[in-house]
Structure formats: structure tokens, C-alpha cells
Protein backbone atom coordinates (compact mmCIF):
# COMPACT_ATOMS: atom_id res chain seq x y z
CA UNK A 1 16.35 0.58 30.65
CA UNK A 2 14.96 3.28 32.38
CA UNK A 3 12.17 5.44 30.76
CA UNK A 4 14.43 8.85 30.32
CA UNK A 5 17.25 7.03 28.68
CA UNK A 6 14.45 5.31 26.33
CA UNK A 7 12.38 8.59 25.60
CA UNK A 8 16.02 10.36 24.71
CA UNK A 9 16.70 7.72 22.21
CA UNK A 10 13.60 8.13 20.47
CA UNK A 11 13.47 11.89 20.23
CA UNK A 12 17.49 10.77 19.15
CA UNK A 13 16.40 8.25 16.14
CA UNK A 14 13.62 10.72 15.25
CA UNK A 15 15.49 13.91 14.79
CA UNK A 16 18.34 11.56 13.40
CA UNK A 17 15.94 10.35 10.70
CA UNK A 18 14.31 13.44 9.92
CA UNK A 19 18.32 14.72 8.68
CA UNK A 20 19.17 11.56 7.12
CA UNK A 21 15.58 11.38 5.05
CA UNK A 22 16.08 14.73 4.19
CA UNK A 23 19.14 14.32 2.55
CA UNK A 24 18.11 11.45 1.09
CA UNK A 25 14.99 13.06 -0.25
CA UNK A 26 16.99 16.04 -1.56
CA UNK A 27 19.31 13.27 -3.79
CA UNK A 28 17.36 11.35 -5.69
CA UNK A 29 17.01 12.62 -9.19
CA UNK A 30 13.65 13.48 -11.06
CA UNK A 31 13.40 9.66 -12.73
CA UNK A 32 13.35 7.34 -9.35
CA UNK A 33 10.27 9.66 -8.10
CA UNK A 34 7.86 7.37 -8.72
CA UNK A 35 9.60 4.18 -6.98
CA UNK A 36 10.70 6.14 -4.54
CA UNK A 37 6.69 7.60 -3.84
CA UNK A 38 5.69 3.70 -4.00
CA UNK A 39 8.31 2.93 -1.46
CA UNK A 40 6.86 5.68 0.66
CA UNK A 41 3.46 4.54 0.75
CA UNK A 42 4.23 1.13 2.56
CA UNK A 43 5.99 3.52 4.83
CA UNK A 44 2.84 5.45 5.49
CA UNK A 45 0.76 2.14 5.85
CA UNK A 46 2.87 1.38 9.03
CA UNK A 47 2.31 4.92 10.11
CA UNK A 48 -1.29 4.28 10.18
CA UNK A 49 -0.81 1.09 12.22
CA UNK A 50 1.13 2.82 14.64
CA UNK A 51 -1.20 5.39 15.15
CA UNK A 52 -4.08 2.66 15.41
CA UNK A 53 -2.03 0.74 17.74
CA UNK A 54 -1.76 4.59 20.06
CA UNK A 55 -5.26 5.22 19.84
CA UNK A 56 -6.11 1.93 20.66
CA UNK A 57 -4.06 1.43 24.11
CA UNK A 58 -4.95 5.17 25.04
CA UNK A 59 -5.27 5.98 28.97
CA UNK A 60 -5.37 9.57 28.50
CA UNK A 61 -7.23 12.27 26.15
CA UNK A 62 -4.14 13.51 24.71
CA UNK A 63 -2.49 9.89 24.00
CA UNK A 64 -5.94 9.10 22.42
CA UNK A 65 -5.44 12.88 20.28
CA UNK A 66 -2.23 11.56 19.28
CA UNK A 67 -3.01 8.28 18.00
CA UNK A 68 -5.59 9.88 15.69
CA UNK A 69 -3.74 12.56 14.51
CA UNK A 70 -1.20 9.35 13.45
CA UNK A 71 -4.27 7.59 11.97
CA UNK A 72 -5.56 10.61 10.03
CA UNK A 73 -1.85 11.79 8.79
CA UNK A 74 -1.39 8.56 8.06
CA UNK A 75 -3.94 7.30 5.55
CA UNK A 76 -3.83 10.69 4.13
CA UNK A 77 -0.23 10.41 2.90
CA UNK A 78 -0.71 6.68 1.91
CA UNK A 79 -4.09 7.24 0.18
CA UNK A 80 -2.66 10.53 -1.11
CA UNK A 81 0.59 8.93 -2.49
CA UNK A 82 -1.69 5.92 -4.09
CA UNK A 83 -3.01 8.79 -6.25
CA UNK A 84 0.05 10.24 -7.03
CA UNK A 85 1.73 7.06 -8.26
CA UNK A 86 -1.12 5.60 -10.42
CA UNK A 87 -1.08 9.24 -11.95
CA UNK A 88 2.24 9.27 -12.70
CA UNK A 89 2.04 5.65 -14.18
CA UNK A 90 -0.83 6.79 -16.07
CA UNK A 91 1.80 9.03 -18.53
CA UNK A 92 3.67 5.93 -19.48
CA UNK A 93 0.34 3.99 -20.66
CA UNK A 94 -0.12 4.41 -24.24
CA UNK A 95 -3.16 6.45 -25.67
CA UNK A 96 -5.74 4.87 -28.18
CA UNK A 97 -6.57 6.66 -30.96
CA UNK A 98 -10.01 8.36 -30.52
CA UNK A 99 -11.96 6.70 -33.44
CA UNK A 100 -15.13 8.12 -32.76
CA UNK A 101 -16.60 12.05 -33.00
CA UNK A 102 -19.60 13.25 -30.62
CA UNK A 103 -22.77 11.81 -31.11
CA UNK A 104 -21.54 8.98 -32.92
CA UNK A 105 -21.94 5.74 -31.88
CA UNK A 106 -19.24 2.60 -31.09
CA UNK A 107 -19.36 0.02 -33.19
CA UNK A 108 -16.63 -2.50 -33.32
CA UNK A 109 -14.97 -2.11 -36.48
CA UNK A 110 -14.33 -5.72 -38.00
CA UNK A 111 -12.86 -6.13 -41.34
CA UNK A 112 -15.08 -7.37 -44.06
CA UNK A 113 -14.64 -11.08 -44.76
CA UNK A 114 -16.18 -12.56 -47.92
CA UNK A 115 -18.68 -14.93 -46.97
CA UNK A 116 -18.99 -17.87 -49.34
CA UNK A 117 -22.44 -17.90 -51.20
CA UNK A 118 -23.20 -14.62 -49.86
CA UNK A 119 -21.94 -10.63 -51.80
């Protein structure tokens, strides 16, 4: 293949996935966010190897700008969407009952067992 025809079907596949995850995106109801934000992230984490991969072979300034622009977007949104997910986990964990008031302190409550030979 020659290197027009294979530039064109890259800027081709990129604008082509930019509509389709769009419309995608703009489906998916309300509930499947958080899957959908966990499926993301592994997407991101390939992202940043790409963009490690770029700045790594770099011959020129602006392929080396590139690939760290790729490596700095990159773990952004996947570090970035780690957060989001484990916060949005976090609301289906359920809360303990605070059993304590300020200034007190924890002790384990354990019920009281009779002890034989001992009141």
C-alpha cells in the first residue's frame, strides 16, 4: 500500500469512529454508565501505550510532541475514569451506622457473656 492511500484510511476509521462513538455514547441510558466508564478505561490504557509507543520511535520534535500529548491525555482519562467508577461504586456500598459521637472513643462492643464462677 502506498502511504496516501494508508494515511486516508486512517483519517477515514478516525472520523468514522468519532460518529459511530458518538452515537453510541448518546444511547446508552443513565444505568449502564458505570460499565460503560469501566469499559472506557481499558480503552484509555491502550491510548497511553500508543502514545508511549509515538514518543518512543520519535525522529522529529513534533512526532515526539505528539506522542506525549497521547501519553498525558491518556493516563489522564484512564486515571480520571478510575476515579469516577470507584465513586460511583462507592453509592451502592452500604453505610455503617456511626456508633460513636466526637471525642468518644472505639471500643468494640461485645455482648456480655456470663462467665462461670465470676458476676
Amino acid at each position: 500500500m502506498n502511504q496516501e492511500l494508508l494515511l486516508g484510511l486512517y483519517v477515514y476509521v478516525l472520523v468514522l469512529t468519532i460518529f459511530l462513538g458518538f452515537e453510541v455514547i448518546s444511547r446508552v441510558p443513565t444505568l449502564l454508565h458505570t460499565p460503560l466508564m469501566s469499559g472506557t478505561n481499558a480503552i484509555h490504557g491502550i491510548v497511553l501505550l500508543g502514545g508511549i509507543l509515538v514518543a518512543g520511535t520519535a525522529d522529529n520534535p513534533l512526532t515526539l510532541l505528539l506522542g506525549f500529548l497521547g501519553c498525558l491525555f491518556g493516563a489522564g482519562n484512564l486515571f480520571g475514569g478510575i476515579v469516577v467508577t470507584d465513586r460511583m461504586l462507592e453509592m451502592f456500598k452500604k453505610k455503617e451506622p456511626a456508633t460513636h459521637q466526637a471525642g468518644e472513643r472505639l471500643t468494640a462492643k461485645t455482648p456480655e457473656k456470663e462467665v462461670v464462677g465470676q458476676r
